[in-house]
N, C-alpha and C. Protein backbone atom coordinates (compact mmCIF):
# COMPACT_ATOMS: atom_id res chain seq x y z
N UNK A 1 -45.17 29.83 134.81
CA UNK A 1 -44.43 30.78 134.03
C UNK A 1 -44.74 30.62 132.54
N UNK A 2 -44.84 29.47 131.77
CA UNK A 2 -45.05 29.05 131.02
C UNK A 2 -46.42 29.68 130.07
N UNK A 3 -47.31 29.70 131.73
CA UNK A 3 -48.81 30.47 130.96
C UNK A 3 -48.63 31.68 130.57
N UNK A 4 -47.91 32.71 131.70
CA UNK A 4 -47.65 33.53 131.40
C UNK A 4 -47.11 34.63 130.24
N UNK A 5 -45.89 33.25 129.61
CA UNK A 5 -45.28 33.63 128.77
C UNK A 5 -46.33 33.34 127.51
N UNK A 6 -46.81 32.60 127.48
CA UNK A 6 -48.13 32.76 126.15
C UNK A 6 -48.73 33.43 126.37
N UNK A 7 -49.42 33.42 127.23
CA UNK A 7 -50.56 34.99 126.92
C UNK A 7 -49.81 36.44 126.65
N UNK A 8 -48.84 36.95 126.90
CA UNK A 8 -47.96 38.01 126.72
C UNK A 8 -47.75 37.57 125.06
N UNK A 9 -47.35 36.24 124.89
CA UNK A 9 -47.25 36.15 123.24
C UNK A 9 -48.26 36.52 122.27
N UNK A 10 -49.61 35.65 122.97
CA UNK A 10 -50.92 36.08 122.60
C UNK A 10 -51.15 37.45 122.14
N UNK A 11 -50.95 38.04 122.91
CA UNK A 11 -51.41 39.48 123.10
C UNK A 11 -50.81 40.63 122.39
N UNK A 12 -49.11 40.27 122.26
CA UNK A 12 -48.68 40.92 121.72
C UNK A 12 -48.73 41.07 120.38
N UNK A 13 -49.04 39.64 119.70
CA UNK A 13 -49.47 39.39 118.26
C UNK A 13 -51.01 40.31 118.04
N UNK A 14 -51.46 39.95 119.01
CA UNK A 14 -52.91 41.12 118.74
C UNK A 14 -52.75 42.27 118.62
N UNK A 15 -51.79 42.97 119.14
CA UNK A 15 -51.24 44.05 118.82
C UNK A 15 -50.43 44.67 117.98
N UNK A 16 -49.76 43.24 116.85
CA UNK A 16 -49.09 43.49 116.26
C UNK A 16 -47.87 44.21 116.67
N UNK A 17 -47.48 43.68 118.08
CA UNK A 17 -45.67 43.29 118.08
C UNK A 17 -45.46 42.30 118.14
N UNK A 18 -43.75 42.16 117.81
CA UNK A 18 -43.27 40.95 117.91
C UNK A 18 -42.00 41.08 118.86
N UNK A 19 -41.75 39.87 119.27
CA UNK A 19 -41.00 39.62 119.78
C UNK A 19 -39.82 39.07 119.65
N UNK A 20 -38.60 39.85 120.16
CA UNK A 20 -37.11 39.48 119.19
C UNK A 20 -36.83 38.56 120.04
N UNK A 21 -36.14 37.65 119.04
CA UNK A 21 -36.02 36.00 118.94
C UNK A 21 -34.36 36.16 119.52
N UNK A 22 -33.67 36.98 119.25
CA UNK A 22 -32.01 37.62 119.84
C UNK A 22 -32.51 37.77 120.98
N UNK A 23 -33.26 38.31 121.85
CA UNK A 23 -33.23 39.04 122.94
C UNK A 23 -34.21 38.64 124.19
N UNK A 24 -34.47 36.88 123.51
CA UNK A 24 -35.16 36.08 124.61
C UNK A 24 -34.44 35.44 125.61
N UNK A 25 -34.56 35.38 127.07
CA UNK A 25 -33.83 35.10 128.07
C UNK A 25 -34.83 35.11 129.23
N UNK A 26 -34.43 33.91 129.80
CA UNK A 26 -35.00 33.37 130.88
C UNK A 26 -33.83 33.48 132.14
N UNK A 27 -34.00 33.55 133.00
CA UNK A 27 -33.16 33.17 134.11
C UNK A 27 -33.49 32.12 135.11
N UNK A 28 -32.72 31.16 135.06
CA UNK A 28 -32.71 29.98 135.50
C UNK A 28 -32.88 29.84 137.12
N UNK A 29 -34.08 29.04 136.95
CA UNK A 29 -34.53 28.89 138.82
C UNK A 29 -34.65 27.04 138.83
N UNK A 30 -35.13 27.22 140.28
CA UNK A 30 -35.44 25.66 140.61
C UNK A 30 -36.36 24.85 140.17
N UNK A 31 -37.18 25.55 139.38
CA UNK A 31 -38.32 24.97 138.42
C UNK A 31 -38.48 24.64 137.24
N UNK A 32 -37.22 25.14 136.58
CA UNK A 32 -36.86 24.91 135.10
C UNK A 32 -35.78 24.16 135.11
N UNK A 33 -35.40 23.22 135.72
CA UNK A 33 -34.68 22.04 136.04
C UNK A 33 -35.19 21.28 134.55
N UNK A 34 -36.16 20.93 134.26
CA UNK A 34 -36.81 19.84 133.67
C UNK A 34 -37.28 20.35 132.29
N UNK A 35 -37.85 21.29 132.91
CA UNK A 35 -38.98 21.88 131.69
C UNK A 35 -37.91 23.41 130.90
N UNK A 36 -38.68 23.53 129.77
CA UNK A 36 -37.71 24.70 128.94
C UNK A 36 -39.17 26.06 128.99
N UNK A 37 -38.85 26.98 128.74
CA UNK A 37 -40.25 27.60 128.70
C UNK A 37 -40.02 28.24 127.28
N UNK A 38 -40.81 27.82 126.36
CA UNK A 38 -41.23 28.40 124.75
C UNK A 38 -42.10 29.78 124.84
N UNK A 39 -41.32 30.15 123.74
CA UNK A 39 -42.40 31.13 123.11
C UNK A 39 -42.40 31.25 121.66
N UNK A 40 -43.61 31.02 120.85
CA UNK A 40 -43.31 30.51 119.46
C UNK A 40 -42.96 29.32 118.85
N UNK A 41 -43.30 28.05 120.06
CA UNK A 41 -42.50 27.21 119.77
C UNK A 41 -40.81 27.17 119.90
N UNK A 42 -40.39 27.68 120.04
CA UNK A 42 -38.73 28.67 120.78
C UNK A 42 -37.90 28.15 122.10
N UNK A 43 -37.73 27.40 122.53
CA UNK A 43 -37.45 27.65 123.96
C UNK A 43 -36.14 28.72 123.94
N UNK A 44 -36.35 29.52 125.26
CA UNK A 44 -35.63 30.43 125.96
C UNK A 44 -34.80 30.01 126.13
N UNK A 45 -33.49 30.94 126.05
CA UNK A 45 -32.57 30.85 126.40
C UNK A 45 -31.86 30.77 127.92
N UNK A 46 -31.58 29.76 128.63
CA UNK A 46 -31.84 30.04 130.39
C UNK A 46 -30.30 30.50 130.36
N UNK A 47 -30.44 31.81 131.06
CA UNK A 47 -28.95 32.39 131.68
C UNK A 47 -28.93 32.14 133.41
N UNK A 48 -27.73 32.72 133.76
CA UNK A 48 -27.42 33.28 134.76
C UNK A 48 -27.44 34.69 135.52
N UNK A 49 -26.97 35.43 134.36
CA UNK A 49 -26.65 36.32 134.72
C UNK A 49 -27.09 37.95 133.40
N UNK A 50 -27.51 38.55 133.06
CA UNK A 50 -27.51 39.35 132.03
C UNK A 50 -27.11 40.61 132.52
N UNK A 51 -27.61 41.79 131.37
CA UNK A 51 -27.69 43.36 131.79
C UNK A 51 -28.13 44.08 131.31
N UNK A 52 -28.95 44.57 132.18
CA UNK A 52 -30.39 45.56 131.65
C UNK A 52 -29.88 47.20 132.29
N UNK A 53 -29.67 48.29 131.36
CA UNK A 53 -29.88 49.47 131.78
C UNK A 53 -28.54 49.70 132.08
N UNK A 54 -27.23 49.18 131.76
CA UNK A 54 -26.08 48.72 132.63
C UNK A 54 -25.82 48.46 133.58
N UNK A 55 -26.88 47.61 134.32
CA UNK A 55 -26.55 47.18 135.78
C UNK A 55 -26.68 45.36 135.19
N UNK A 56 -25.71 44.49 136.12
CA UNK A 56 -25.79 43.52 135.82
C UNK A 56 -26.64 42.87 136.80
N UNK A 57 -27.42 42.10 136.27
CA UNK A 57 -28.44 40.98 137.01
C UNK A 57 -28.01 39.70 137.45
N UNK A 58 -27.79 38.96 138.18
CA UNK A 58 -27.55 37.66 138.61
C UNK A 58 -28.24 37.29 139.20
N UNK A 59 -28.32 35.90 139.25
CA UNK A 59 -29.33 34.71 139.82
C UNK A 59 -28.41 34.18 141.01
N UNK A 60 -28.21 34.42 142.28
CA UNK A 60 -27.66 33.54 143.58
C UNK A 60 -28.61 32.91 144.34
N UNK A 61 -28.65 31.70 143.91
CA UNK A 61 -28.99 30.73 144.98
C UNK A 61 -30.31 30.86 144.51
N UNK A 62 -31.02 31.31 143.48
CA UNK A 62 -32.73 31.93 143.52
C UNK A 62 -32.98 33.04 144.23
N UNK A 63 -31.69 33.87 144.28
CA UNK A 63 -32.64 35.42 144.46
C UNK A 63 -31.32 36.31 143.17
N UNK A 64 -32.74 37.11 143.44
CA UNK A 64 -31.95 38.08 141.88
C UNK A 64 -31.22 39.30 142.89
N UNK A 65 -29.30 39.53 142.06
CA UNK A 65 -28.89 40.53 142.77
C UNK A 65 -28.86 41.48 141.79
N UNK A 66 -28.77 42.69 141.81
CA UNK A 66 -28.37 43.46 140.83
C UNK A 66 -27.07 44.11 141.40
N UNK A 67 -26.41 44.77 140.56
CA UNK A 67 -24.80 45.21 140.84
C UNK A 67 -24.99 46.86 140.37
N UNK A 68 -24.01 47.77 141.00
CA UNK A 68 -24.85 49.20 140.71
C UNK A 68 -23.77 49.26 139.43
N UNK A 69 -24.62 49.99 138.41
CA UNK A 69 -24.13 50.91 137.21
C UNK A 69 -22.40 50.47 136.98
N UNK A 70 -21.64 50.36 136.20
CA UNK A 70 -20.05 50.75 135.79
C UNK A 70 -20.11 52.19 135.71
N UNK A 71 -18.76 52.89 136.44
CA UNK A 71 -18.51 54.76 136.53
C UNK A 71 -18.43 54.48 135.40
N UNK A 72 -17.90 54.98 134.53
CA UNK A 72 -17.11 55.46 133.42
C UNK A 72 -16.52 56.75 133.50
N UNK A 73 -15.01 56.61 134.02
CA UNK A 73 -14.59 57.77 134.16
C UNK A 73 -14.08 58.67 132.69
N UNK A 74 -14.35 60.03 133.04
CA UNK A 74 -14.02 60.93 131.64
C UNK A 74 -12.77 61.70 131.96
N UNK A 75 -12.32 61.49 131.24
CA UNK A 75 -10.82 62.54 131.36
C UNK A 75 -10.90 63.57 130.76
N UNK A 76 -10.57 64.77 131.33
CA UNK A 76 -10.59 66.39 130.86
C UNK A 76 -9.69 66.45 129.77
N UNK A 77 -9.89 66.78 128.64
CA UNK A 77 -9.20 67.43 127.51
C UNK A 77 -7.90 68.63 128.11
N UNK A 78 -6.81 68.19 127.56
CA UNK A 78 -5.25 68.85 128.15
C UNK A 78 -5.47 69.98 127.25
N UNK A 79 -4.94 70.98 127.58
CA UNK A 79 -5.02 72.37 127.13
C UNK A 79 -3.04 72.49 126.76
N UNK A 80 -2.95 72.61 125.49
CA UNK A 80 -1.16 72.55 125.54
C UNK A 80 -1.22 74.50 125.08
């Protein structure tokens, strides 16, 4: 994972993006027990759980669940 995450660093600097330092997150497996995974010298932040798109992501047991969308219910404007 580790390689991975450098060459994506690599690359993106070649391209002139960067990568927000707020919005780094790892999700924690059985392999990052020990090790941290950097980018920039940085290590990641290891979660549990986040949310992308408003669906929430979780880590059980080492498999990823996702949870569907929050409704958001709208209430009709009262006519007096």
């Amino acid at each position: 994972m580790q390689e991975k995450t450098n060459m994506l660093a690599d690359k993106s600097v070649r391209l002139g993006l960067t990568i927000s330092r707020g919005k780094r997150k790892v999700f924690k497996n059985n392999a990052s027990k020990n090790t941290h995974i950097t980018v920039q010298s940085d290590a990641l932040k290891e979660v549990d759980s986040s949310t992308y798109l408003g669906r929430i992501l979780e880590n059980q047991g080492g498999r990823m669940q996702m949870s569907e969308p929050a409704r958001v219910k709208h209430e009709q404007p009262s006519i007096s």
